[in-house]
Protein backbone atom coordinates (compact mmCIF):
# COMPACT_ATOMS: atom_id res chain seq x y z
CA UNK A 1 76.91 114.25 85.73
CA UNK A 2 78.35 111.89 83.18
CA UNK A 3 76.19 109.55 80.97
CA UNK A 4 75.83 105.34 81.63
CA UNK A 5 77.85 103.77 79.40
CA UNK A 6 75.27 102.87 77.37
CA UNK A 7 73.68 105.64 76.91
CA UNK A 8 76.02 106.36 73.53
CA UNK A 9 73.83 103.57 71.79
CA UNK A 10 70.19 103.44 73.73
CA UNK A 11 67.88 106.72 73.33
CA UNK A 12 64.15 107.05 74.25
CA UNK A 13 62.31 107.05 71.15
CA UNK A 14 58.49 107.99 70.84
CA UNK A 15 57.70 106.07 67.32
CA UNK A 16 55.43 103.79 67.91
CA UNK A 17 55.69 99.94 66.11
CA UNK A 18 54.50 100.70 63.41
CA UNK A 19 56.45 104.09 62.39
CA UNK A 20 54.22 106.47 63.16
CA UNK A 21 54.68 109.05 65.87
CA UNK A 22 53.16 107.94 69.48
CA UNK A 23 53.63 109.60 72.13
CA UNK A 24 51.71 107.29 74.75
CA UNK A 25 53.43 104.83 73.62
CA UNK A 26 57.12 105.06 73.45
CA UNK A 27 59.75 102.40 73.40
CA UNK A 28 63.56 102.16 73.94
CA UNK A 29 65.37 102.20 70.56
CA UNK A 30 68.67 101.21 70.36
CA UNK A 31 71.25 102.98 67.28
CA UNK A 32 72.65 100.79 64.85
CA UNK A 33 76.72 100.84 66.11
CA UNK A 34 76.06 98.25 68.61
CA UNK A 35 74.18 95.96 67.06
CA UNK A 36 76.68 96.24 64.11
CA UNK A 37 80.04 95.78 66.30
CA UNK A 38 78.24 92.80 67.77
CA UNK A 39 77.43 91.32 64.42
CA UNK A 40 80.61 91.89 62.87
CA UNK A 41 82.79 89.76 65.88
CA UNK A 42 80.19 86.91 65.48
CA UNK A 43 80.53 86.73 61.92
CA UNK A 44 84.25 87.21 62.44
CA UNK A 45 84.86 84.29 64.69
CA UNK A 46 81.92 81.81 62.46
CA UNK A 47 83.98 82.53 60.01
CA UNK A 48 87.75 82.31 61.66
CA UNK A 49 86.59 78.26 62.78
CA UNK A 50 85.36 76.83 59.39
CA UNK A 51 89.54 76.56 58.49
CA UNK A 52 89.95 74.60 61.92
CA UNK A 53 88.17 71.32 60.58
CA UNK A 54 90.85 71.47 57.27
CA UNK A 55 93.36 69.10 58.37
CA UNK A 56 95.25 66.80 56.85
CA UNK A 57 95.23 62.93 58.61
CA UNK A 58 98.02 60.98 60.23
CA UNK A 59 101.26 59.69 58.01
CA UNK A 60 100.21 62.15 55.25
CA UNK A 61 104.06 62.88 54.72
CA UNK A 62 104.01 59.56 52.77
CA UNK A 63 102.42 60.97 49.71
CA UNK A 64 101.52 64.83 50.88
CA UNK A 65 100.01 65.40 47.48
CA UNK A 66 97.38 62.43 47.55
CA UNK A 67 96.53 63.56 51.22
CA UNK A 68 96.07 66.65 50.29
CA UNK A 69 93.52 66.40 46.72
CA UNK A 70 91.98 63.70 49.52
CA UNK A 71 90.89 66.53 51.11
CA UNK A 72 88.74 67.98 48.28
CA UNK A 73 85.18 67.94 50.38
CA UNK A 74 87.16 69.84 53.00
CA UNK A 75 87.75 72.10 50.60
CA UNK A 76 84.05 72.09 49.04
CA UNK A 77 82.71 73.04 52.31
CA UNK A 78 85.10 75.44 53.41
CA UNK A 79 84.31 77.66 50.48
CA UNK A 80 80.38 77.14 50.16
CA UNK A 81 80.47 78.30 53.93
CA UNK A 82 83.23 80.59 54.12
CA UNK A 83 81.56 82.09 51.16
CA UNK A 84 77.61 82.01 52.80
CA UNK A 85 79.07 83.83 55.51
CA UNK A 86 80.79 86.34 53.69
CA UNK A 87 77.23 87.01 51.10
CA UNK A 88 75.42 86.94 54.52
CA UNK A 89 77.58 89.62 56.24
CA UNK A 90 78.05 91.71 53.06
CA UNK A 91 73.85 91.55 53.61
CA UNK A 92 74.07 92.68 56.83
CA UNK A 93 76.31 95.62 56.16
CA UNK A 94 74.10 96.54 53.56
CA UNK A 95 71.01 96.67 55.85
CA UNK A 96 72.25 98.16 58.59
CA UNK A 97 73.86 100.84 56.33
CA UNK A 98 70.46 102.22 56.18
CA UNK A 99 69.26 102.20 58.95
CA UNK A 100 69.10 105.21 61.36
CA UNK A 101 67.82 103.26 64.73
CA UNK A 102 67.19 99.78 65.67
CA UNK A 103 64.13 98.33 67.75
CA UNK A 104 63.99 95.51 70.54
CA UNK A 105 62.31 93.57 67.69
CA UNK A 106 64.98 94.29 65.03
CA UNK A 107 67.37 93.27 67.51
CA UNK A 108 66.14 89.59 68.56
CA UNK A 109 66.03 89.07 65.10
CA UNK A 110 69.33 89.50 64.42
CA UNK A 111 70.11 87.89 67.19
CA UNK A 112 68.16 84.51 65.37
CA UNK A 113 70.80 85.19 62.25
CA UNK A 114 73.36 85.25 64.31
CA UNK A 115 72.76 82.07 65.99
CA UNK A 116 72.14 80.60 62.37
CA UNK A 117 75.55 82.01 61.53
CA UNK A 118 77.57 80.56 64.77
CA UNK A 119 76.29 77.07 64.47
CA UNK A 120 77.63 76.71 60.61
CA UNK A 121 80.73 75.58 61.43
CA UNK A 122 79.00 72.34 62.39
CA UNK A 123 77.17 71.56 59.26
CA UNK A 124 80.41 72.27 57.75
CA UNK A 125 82.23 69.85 59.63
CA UNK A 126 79.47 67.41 58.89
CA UNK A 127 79.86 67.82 54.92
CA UNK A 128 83.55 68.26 55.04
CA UNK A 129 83.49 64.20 56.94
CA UNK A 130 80.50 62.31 54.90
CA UNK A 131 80.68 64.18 51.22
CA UNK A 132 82.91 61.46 49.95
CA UNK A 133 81.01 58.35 51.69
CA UNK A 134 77.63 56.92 50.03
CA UNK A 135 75.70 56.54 53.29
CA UNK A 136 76.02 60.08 54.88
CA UNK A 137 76.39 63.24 52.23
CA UNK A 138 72.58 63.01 51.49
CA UNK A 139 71.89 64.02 55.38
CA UNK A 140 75.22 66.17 55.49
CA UNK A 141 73.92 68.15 52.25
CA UNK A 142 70.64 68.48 53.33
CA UNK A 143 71.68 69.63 56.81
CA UNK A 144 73.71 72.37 55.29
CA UNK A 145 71.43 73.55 52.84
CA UNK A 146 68.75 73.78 55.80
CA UNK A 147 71.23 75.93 57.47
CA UNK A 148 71.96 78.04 54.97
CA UNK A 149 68.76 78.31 54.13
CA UNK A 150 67.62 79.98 57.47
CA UNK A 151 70.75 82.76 57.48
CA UNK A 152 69.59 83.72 54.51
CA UNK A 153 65.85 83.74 55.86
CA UNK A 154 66.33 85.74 58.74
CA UNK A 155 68.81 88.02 56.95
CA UNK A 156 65.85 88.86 54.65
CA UNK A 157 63.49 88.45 57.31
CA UNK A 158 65.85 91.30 59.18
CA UNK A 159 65.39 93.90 56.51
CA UNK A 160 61.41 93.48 55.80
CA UNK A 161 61.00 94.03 59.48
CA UNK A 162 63.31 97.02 59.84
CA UNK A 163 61.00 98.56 56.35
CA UNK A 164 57.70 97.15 58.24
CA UNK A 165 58.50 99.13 61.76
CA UNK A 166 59.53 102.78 59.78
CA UNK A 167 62.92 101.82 61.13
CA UNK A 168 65.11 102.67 57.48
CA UNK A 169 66.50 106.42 57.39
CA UNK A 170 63.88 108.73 55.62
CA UNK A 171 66.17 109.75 52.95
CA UNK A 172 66.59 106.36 51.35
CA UNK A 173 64.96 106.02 48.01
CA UNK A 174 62.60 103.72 46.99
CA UNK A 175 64.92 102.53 44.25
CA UNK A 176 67.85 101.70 46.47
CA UNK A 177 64.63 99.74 49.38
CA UNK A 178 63.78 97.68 45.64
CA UNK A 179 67.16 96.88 44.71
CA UNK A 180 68.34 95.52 48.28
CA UNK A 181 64.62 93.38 48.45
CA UNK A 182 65.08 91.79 45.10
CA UNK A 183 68.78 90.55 46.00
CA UNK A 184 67.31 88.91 48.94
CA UNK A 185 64.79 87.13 47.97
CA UNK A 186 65.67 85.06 45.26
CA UNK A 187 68.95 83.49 47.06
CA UNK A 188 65.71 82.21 49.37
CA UNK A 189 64.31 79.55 46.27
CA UNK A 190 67.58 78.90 45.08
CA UNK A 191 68.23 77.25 48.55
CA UNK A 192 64.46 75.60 48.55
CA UNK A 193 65.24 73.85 45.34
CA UNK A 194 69.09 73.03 45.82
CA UNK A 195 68.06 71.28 49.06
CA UNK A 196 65.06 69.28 46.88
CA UNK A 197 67.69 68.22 44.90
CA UNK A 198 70.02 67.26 47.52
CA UNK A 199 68.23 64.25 48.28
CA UNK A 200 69.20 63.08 45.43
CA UNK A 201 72.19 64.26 44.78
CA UNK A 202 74.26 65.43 47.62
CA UNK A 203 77.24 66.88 45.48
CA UNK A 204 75.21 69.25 42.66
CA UNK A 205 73.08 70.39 45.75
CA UNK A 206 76.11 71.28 47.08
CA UNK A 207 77.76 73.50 44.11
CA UNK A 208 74.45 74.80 43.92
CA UNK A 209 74.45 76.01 47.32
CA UNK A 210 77.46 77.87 46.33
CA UNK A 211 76.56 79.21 42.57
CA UNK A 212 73.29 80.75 44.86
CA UNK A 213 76.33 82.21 47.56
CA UNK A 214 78.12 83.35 44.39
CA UNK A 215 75.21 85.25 43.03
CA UNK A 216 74.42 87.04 46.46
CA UNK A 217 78.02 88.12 46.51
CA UNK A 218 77.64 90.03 43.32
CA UNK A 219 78.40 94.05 44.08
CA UNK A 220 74.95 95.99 44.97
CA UNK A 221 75.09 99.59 43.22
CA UNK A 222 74.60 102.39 45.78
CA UNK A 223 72.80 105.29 44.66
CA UNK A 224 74.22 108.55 46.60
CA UNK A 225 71.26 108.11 49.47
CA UNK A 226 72.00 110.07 52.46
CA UNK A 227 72.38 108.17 55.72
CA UNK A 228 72.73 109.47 59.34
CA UNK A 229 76.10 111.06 60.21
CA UNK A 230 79.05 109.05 62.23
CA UNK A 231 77.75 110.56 65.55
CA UNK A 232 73.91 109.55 65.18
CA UNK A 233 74.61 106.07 64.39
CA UNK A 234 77.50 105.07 67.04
């Protein structure tokens, strides 16, 4: 008899939550393809709609090079998001690259970053309207950094509970576990203190959000750790 279709990406598993071997207490693990493909459309379409709100206004055509430097915290935003989601994703990949099964707990928490990923087209939107008038970039700066903030949150939140539950393949070294924690972590208090300053002043907050985006973008080095074949993880 054939096999649910499912079945390619949900297996019986008996570790318990905590890594260890149970057999009285087994739980439905899920492999890491899904929960990948998933990811990747979401961050694919998040980042597809940040370009819809760049748009020039009505009778631009009378001087199309005014309208368009006019457009500069379009622009601004576009980047510090497009590039959030980008750092975010290229976390994501990076995570789930070692991973050699997912749990139901894993799973609802990337299903928190991904709803912190959809919704920043709005914050966007907000920043790309009020940047350039006195009474609103404050709260549209703030509002972004808070939303940045919590991607990058439950991204790192994502990988300490995937090394908590024993869920990272065994042949990982501790070296490459260090390397992907310490990138992490530190985009965290850049966010904090970018948002402190942001009531203040709404545009450095805001070129700070994206010299933190720029810094989790840098390349991580990959040491030649073995991960789970093609077939194990789809």
């Amino acid at each position: 008899m054939g096999r649910g279709p499912s079945s390619a990406y949900l297996r019986e598993s008996p570790v318990s939550d905590h890594g260890s071997n149970d057999t009285s207490a087994a739980r439905l693990d899920w492999r890491p393809g899904r929960l990948e493909a998933f990811s990747d459309g979401v961050f694919a379409i998040a980042i597809t709609l940040l370009v819809l709100d760049v748009a020039v206004q009505p009778g631009w055509e009378i001087n199309p090079l005014g309208a368009l430097l006019k457009l500069w915290p379009q622009y601004l935003a576009y980047i510090v998001s497009f590039a959030t989601i980008g750092a975010v994703w290229i976390g994501h990949a990076g995570i789930t690259h070692y991973l050699h099964h997912v749990d139901w707990i894993v799973v609802r928490i990337n299903l928190l970053l991904l709803l912190a990923v959809s919704i920043l087209p709005f914050p966007t939107r907000l920043l790309a309207e009020f940047l350039s008038h006195e009474s609103g970039r404050r709260v549209a700066a703030i509002v972004l950094g808070l939303n940045l903030l919590l991607a990058v949150f439950l991204l790192s939140l994502l990988w300490r509970a995937a090394l908590r539950r024993g869920l990272v393949h065994p042949d990982v070294d501790d070296e490459e576990v260090s390397l992907l924690t310490r990138r992490l972590t530190p985009g965290l208090a850049g966010y904090i203190a970018f948002i402190l300053v942001g009531l203040f002043l709404p545009l450095v907050a805001v070129v700070g959000y994206l010299l933190v985006t720029l810094a989790l973008l840098l390349p991580i080095r990959h040491r030649s750790a073995a991960r789970p074949s093609t077939t194990d993880r789809n």
